[in-house]
Protein backbone atom coordinates (compact mmCIF):
# COMPACT_ATOMS: atom_id res chain seq x y z
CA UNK A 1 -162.44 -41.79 60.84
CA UNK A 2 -163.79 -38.72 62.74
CA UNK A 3 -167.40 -38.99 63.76
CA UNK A 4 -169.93 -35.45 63.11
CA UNK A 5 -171.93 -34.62 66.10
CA UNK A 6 -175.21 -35.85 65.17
CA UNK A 7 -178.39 -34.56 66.70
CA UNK A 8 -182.36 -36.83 66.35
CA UNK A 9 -185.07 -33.87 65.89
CA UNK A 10 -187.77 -34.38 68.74
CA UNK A 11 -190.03 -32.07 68.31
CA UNK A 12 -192.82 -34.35 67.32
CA UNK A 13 -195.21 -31.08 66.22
CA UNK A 14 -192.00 -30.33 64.05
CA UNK A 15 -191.53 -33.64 62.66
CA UNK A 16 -195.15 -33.51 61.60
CA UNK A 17 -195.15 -30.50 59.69
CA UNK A 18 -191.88 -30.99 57.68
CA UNK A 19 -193.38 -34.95 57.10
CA UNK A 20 -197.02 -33.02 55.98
CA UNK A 21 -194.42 -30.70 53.83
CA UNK A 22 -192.47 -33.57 52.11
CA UNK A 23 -195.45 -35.36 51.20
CA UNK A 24 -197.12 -32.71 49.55
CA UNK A 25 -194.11 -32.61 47.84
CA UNK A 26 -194.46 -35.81 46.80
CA UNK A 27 -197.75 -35.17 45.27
CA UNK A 28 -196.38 -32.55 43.46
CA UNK A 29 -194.04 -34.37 41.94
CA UNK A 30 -196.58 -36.87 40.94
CA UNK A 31 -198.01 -34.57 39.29
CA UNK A 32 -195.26 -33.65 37.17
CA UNK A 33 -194.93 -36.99 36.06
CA UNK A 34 -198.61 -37.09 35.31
CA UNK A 35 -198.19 -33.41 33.34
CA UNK A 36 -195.31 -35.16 31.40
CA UNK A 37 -196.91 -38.21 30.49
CA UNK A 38 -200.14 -36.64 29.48
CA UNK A 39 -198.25 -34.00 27.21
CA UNK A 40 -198.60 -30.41 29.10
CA UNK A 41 -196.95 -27.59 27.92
CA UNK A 42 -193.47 -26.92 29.60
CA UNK A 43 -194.28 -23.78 31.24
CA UNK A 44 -197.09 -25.61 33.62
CA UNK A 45 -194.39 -28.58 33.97
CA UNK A 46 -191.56 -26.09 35.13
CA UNK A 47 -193.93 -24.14 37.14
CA UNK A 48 -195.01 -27.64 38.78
CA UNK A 49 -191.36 -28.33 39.19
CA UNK A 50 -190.59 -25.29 41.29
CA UNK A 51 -193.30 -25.93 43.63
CA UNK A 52 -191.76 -29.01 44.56
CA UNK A 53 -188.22 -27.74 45.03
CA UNK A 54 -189.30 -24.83 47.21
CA UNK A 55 -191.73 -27.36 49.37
CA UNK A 56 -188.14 -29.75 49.71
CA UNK A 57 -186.32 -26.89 50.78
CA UNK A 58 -188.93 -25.17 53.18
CA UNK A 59 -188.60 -28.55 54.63
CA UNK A 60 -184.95 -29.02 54.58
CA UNK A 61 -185.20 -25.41 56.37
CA UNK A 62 -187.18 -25.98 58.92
CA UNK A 63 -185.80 -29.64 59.87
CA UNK A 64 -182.56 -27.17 60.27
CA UNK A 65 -184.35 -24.12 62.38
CA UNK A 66 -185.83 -27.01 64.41
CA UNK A 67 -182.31 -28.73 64.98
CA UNK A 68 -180.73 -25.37 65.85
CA UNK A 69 -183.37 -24.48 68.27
CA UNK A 70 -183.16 -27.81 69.72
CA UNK A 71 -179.26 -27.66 70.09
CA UNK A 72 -179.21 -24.27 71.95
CA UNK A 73 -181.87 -25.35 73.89
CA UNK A 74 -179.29 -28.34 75.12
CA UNK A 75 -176.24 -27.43 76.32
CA UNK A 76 -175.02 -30.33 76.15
CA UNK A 77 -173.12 -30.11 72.55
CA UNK A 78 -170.26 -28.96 71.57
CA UNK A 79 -170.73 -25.85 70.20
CA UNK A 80 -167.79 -25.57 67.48
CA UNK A 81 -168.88 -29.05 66.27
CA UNK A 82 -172.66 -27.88 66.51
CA UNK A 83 -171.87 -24.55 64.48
CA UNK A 84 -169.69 -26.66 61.70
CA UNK A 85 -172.67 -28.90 61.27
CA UNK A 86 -175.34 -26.57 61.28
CA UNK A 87 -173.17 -24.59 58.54
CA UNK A 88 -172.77 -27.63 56.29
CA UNK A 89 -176.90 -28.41 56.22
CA UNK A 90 -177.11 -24.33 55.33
CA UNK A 91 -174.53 -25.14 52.50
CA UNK A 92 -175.44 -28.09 51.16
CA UNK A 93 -178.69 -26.29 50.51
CA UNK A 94 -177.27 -23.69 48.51
C-alpha cells in the first residue's frame, strides 16, 4: 500500500478562519433544518442550502490555498507527490 504525502496546516490564523467558516456553516445548516421543520417555502430552504455549500467550499478552498502556500514555502516535499495531491483536493471539489 503506497502512502500520499500528507501535509498538517499550521497556520494557526488560517486554521481559525476556515474553523470560524465551518461553523457558520454549521449554523446555517441548522437553520435549514429549523426552515424545514417549521414549514418554509422551498425557495428560502434552497437559498439557505446554498449558503452553506459555498461557506464548505470557501473553506475547503482556503484549507487548500493555505496547504499550497505552506508546501512551497517548505522545500522539503516532493514536489510531483505535492502537485498530485494538491490536484486531487482541487478535484474532489469539483
Amino acid at each position: 500500500m503506497t502512502s500520499e504525502p500528507t501535509h498538517v496546516l499550521e497556520d494557526q490564523e488560517q486554521i481559525e478562519a476556515i474553523v470560524k467558516r465551518l461553523k457558520r456553516a454549521q449554523g446555517q445548516m441548522g437553520a435549514v433544518i429549523r426552515m424545514l421543520e417549521e414549514g418554509r417555502p422551498c425557495n428560502d430552504i434552497i437559498m439557505q442550502i446554498s449558503a452553506v455549500g459555498k461557506a464548505v467550499n470557501t473553506a475547503a478552498f482556503k484549507l487548500i490555498a493555505a496547504n499550497l502556500k505552506e508546501c512551497l514555502i517548505d522545500n522539503d516535499h516532493d514536489s510531483e507527490a505535492m502537485t498530485e495531491q494538491l490536484q486531487k483536493m482541487f478535484l474532489s471539489l469539483a
